[in-house]
PDB file of N, CA and C in Angstrom:
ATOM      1  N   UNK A   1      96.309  83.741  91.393  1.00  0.00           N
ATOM      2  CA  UNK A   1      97.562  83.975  90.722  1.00  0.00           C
ATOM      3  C   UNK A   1      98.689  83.378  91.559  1.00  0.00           C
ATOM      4  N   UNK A   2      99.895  82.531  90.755  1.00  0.00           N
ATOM      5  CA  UNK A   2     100.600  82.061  91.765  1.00  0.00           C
ATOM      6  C   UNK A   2     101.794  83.355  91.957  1.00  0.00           C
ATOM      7  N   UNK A   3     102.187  82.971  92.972  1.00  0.00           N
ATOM      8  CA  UNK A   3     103.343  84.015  93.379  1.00  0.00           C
ATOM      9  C   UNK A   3     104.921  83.502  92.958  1.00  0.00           C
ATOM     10  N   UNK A   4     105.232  84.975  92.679  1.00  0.00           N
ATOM     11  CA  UNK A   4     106.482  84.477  91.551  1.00  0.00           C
ATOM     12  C   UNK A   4     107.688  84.876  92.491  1.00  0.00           C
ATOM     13  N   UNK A   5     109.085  84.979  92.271  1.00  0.00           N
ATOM     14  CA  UNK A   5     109.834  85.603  92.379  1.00  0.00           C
ATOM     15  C   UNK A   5     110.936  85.902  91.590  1.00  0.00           C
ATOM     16  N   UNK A   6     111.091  87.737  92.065  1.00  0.00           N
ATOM     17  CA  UNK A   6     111.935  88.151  91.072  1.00  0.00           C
ATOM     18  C   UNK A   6     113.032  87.677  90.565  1.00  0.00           C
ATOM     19  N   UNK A   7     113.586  87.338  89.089  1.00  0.00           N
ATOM     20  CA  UNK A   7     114.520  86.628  88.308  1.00  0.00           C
ATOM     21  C   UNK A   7     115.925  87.306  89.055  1.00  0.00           C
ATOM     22  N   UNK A   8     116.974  86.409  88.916  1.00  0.00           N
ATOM     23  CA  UNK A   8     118.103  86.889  89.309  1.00  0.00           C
ATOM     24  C   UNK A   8     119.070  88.153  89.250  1.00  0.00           C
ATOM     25  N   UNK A   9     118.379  88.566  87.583  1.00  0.00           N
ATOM     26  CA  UNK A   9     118.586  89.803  87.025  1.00  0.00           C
ATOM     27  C   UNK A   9     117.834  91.071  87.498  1.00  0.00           C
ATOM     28  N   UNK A  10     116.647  90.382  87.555  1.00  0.00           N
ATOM     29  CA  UNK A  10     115.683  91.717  88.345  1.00  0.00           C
ATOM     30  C   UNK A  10     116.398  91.998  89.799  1.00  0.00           C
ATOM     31  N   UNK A  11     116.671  90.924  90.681  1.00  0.00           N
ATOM     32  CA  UNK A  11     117.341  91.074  91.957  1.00  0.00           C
ATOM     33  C   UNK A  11     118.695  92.026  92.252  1.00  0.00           C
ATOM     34  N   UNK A  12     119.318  91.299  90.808  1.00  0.00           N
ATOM     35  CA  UNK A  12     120.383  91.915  90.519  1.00  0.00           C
ATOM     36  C   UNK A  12     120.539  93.722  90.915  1.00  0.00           C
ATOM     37  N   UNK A  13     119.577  94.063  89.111  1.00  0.00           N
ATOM     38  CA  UNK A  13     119.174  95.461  89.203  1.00  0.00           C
ATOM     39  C   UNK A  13     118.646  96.338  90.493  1.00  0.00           C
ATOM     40  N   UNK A  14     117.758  95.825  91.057  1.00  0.00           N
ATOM     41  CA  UNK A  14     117.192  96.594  92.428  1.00  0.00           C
ATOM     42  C   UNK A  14     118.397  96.658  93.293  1.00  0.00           C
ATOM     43  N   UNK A  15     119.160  95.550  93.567  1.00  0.00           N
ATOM     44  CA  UNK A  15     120.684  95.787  94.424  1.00  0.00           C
ATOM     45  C   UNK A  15     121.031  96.871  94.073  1.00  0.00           C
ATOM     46  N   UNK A  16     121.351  96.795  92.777  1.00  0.00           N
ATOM     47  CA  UNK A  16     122.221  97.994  92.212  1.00  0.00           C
ATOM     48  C   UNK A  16     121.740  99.666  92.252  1.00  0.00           C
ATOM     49  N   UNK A  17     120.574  99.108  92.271  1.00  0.00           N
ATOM     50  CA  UNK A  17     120.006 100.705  92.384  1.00  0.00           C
ATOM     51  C   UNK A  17     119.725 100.929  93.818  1.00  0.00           C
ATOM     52  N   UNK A  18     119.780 100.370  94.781  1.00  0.00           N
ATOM     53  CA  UNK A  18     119.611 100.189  96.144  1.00  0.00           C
ATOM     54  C   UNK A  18     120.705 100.803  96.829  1.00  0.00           C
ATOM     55  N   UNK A  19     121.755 100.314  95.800  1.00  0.00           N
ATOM     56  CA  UNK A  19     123.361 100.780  96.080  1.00  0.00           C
ATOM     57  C   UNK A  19     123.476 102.003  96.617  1.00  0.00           C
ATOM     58  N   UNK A  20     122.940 103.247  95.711  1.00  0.00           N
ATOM     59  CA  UNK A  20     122.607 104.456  95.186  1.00  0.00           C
ATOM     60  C   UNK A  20     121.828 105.097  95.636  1.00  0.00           C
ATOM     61  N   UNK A  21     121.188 105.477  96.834  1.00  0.00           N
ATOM     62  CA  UNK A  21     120.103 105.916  97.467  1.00  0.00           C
ATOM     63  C   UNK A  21     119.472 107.439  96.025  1.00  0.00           C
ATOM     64  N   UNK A  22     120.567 107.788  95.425  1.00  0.00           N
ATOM     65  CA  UNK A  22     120.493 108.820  94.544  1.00  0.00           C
ATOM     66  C   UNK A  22     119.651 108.632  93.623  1.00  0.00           C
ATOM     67  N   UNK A  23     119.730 106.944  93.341  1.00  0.00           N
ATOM     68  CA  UNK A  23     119.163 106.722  91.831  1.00  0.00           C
ATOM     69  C   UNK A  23     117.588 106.223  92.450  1.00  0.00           C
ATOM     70  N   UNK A  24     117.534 105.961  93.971  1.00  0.00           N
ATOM     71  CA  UNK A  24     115.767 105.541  94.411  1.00  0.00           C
ATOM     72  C   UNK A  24     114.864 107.168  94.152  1.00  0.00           C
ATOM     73  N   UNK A  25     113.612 107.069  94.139  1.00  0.00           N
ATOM     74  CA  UNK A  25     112.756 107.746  94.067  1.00  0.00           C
ATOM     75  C   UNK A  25     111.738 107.134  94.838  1.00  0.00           C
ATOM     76  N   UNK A  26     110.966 107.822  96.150  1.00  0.00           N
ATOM     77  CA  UNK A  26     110.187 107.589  96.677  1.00  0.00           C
ATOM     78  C   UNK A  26     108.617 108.397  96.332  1.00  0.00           C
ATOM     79  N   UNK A  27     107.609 108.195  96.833  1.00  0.00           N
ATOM     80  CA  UNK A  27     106.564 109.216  96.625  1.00  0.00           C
ATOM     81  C   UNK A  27     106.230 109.819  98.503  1.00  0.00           C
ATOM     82  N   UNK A  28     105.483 110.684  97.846  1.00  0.00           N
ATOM     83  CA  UNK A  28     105.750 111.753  99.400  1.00  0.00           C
ATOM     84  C   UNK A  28     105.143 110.891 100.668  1.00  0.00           C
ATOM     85  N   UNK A  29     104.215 110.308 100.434  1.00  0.00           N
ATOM     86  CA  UNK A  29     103.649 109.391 101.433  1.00  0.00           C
ATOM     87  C   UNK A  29     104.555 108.588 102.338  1.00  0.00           C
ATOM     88  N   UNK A  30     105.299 108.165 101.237  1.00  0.00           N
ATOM     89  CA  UNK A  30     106.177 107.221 101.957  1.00  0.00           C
ATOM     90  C   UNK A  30     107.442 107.960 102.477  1.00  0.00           C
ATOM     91  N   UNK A  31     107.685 108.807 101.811  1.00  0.00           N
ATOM     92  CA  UNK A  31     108.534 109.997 102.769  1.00  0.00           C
ATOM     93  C   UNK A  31     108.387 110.802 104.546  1.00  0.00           C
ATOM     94  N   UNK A  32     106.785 110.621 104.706  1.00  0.00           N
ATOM     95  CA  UNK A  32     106.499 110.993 105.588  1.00  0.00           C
ATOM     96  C   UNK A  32     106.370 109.495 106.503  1.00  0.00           C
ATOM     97  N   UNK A  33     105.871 108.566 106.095  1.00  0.00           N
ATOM     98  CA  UNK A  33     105.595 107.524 107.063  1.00  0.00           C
ATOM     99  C   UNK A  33     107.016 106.902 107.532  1.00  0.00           C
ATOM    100  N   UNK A  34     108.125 107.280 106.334  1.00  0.00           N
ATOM    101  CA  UNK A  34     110.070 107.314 107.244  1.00  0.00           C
ATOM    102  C   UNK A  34     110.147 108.135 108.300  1.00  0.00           C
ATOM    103  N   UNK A  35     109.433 109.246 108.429  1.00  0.00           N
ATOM    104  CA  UNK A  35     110.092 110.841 108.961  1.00  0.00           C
ATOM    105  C   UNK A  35     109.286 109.999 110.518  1.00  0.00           C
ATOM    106  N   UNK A  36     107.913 109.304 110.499  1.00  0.00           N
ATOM    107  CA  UNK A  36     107.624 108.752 111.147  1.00  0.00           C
ATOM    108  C   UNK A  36     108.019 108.419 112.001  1.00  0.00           C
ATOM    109  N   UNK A  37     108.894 107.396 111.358  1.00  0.00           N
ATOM    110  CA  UNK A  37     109.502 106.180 112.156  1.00  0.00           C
ATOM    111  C   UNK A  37     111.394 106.408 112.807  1.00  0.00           C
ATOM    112  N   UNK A  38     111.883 107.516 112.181  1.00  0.00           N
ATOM    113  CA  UNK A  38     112.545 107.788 112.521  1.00  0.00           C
ATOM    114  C   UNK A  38     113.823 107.767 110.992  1.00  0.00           C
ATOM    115  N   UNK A  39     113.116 107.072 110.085  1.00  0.00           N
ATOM    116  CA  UNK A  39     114.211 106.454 109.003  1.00  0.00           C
ATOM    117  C   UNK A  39     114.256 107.333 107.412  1.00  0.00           C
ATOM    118  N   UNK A  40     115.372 106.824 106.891  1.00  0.00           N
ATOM    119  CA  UNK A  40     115.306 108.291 105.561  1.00  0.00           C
ATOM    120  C   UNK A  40     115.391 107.263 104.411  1.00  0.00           C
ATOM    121  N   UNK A  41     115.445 107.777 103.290  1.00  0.00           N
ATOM    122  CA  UNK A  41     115.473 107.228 102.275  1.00  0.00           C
ATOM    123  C   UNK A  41     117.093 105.770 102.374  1.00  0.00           C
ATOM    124  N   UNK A  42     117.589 106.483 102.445  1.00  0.00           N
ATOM    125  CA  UNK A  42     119.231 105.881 102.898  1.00  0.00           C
ATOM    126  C   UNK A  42     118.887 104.414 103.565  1.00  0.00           C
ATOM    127  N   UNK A  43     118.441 104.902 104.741  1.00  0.00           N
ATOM    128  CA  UNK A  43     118.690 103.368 105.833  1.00  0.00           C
ATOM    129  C   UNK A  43     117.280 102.284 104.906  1.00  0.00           C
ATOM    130  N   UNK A  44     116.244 102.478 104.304  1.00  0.00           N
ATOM    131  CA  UNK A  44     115.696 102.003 103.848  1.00  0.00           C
ATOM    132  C   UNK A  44     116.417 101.310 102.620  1.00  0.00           C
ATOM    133  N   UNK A  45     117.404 101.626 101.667  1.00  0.00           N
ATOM    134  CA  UNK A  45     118.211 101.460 100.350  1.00  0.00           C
ATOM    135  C   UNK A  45     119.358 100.499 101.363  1.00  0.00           C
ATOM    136  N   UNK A  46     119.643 100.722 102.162  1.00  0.00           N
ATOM    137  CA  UNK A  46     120.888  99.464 103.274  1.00  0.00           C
ATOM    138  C   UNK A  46     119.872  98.549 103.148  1.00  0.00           C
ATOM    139  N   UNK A  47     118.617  98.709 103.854  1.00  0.00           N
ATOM    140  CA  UNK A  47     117.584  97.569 104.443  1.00  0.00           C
ATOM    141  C   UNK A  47     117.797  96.187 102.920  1.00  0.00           C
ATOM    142  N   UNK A  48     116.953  97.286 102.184  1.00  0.00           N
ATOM    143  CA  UNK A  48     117.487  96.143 100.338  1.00  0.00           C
ATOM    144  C   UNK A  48     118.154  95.831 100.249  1.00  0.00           C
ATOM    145  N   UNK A  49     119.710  96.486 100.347  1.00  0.00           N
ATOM    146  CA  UNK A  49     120.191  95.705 100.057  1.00  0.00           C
ATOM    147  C   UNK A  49     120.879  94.378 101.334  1.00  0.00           C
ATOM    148  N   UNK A  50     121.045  94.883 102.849  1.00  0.00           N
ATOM    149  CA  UNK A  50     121.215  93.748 103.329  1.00  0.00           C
ATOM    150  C   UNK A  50     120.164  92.385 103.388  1.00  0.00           C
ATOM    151  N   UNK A  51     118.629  92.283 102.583  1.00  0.00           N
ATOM    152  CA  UNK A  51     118.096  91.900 102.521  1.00  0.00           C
ATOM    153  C   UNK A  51     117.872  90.859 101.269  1.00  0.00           C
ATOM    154  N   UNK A  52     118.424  91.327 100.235  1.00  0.00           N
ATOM    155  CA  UNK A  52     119.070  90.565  98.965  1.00  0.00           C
ATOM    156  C   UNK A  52     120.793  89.966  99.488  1.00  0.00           C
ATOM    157  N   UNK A  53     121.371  90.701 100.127  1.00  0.00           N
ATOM    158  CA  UNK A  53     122.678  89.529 100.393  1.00  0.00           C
ATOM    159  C   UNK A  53     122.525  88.523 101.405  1.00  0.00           C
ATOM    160  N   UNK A  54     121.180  88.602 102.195  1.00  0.00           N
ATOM    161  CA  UNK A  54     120.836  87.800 102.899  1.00  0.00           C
ATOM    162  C   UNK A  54     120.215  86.310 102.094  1.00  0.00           C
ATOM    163  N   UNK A  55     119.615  86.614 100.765  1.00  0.00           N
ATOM    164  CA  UNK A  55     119.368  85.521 100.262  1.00  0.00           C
ATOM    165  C   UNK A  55     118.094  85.362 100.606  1.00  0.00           C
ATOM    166  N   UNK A  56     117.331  86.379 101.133  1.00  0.00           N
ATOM    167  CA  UNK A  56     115.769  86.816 101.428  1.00  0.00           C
ATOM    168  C   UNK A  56     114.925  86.910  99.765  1.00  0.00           C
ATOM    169  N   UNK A  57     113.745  86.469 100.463  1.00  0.00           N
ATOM    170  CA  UNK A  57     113.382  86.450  98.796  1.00  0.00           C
ATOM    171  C   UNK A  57     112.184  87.913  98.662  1.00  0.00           C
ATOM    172  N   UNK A  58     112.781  87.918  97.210  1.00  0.00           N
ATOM    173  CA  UNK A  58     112.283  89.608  96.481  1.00  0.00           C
ATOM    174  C   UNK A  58     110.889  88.671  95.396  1.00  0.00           C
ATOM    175  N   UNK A  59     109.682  89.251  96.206  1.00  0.00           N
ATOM    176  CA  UNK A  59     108.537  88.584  95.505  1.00  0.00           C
ATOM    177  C   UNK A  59     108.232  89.529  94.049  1.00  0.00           C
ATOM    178  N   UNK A  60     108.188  88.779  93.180  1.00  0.00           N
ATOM    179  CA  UNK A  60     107.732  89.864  91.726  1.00  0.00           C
ATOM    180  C   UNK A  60     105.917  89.585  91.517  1.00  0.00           C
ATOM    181  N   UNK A  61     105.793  90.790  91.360  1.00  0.00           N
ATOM    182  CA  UNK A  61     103.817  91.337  91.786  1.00  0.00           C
ATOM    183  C   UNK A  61     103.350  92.262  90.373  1.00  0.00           C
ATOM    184  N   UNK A  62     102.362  92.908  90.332  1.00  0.00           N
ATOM    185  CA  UNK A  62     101.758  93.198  89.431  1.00  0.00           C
ATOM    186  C   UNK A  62     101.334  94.563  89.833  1.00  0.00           C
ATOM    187  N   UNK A  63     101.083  95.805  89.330  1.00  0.00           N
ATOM    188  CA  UNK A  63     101.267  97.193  90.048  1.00  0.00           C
ATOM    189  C   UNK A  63      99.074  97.309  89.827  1.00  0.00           C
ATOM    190  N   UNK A  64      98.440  97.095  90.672  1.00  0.00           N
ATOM    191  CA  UNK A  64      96.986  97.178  90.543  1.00  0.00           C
ATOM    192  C   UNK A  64      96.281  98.392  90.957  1.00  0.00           C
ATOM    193  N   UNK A  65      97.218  99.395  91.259  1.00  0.00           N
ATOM    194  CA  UNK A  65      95.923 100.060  92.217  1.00  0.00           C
ATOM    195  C   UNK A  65      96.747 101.747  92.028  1.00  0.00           C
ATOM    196  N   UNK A  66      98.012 101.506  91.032  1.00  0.00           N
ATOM    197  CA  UNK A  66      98.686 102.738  91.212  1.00  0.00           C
ATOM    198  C   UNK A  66      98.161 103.215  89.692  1.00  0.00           C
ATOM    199  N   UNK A  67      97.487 104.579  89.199  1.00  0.00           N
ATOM    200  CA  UNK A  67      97.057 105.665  88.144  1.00  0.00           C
ATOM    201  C   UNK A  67      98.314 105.200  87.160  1.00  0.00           C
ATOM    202  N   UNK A  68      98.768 104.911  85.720  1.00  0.00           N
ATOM    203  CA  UNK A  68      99.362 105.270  85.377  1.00  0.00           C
ATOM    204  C   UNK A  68     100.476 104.294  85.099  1.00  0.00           C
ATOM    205  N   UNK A  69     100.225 103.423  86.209  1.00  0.00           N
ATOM    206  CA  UNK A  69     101.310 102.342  86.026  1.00  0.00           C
ATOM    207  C   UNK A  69     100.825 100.943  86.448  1.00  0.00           C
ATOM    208  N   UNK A  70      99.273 100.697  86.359  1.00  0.00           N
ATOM    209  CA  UNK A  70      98.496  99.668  86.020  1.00  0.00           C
ATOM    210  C   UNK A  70      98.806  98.599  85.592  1.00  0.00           C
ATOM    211  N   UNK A  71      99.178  97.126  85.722  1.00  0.00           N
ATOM    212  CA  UNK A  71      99.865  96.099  85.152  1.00  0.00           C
ATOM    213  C   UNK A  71     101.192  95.813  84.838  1.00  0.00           C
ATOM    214  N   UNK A  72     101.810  96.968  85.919  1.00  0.00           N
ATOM    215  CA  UNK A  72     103.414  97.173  85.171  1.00  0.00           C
ATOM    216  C   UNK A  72     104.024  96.171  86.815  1.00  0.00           C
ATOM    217  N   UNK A  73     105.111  95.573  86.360  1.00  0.00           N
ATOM    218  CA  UNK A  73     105.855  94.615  86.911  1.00  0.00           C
ATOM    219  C   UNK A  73     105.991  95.210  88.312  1.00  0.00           C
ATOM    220  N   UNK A  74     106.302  95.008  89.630  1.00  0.00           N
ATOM    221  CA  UNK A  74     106.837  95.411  90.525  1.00  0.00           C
ATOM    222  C   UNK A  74     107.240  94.086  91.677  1.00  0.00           C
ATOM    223  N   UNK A  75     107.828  94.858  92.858  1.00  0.00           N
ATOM    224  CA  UNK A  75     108.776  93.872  93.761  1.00  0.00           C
ATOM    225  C   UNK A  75     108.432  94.011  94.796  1.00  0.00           C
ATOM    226  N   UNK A  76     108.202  93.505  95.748  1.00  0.00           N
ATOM    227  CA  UNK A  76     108.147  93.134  97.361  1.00  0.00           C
ATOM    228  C   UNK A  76     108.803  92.598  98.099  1.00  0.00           C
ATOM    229  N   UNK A  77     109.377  93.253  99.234  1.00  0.00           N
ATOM    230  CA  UNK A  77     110.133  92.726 100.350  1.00  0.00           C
ATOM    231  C   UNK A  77     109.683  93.376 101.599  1.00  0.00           C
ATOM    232  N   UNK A  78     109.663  92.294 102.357  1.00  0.00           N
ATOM    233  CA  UNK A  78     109.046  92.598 104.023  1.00  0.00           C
ATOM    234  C   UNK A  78     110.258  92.687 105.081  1.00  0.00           C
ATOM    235  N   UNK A  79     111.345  93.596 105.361  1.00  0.00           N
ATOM    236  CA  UNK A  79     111.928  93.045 106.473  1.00  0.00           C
ATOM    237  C   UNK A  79     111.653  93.564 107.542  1.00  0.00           C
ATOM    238  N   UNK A  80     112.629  93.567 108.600  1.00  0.00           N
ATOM    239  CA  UNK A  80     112.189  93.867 110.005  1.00  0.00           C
ATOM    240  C   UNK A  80     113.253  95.060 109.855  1.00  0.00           C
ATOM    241  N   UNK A  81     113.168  96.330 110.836  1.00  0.00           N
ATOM    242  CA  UNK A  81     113.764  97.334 111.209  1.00  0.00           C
ATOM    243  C   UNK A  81     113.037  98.030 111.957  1.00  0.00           C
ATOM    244  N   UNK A  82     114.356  97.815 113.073  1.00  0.00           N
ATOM    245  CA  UNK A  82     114.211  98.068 114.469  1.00  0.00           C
ATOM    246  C   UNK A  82     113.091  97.665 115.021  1.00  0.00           C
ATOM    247  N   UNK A  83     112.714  96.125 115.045  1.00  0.00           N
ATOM    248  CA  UNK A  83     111.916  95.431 115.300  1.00  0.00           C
ATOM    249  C   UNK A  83     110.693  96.125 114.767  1.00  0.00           C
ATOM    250  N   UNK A  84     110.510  96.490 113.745  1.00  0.00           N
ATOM    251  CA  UNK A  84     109.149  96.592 112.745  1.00  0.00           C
ATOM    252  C   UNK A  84     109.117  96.327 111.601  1.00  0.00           C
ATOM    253  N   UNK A  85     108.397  95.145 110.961  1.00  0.00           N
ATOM    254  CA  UNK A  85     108.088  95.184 109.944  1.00  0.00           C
ATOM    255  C   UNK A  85     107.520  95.736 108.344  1.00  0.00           C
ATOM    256  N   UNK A  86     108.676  96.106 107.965  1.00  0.00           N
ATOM    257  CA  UNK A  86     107.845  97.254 106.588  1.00  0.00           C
ATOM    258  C   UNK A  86     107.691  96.121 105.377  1.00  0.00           C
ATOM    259  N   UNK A  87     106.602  96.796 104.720  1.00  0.00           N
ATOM    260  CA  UNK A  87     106.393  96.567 103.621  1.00  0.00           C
ATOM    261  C   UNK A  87     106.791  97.648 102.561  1.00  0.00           C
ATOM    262  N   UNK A  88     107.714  96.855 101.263  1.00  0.00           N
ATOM    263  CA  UNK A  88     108.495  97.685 100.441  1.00  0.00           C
ATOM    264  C   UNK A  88     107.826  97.273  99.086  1.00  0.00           C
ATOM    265  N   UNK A  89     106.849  98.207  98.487  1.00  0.00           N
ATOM    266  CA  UNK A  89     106.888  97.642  96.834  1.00  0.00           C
ATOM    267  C   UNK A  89     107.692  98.568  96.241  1.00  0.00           C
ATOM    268  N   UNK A  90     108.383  97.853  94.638  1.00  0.00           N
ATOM    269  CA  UNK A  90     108.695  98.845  94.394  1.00  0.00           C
ATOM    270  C   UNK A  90     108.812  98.601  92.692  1.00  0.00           C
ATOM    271  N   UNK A  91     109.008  99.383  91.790  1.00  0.00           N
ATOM    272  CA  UNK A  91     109.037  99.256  90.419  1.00  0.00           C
ATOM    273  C   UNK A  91     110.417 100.037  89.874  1.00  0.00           C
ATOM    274  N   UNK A  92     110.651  99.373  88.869  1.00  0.00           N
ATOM    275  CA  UNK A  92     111.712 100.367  87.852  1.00  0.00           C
ATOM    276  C   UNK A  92     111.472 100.975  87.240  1.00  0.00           C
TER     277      UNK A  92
END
């Protein structure tokens, strides 16, 4: 499969909701692997968005392995914080 990236509008939208730490929804897993590292929902929603005004690219993927939401569109971005690399999928 070739690898796509997300349309300008999709980029758009995730900014916007990135904006908003209110309007993200995480699942508990990933709640704990923040509490981890030291980071909260918040500094992760900055990370997006300084990562889209950077002009970093937001890969658009295919949801394979999640119950429920099987074939449904989703997004990827890798940045660095505090010299570690996360991996971010995420869907609307």
């Amino acid at each position: 499969m070739a690898e796509t990236t997300a349309t300008s509008e999709e980029t758009t939208e995730i900014r916007r909701l990135a904006s908003d730490s209110k309007m993200v929804r995480t699942i508990k897993a990933v709640e704990f692997d923040l509490m981890g590292y030291g980071l909260t929902k918040s500094d992760i929603c900055e990370e997006i968005v300084a990562w889209i005004d950077a002009g970093e690219r937001v890969k658009a993927t295919t949801l394979h392995t999640f119950p429920g939401m099987l074939g449904q569109r989703a997004f990827e971005l890798k940045p660095r914080i505090n010299d570690r690399l996360f991996y971010i999928k995420m869907t609307f």
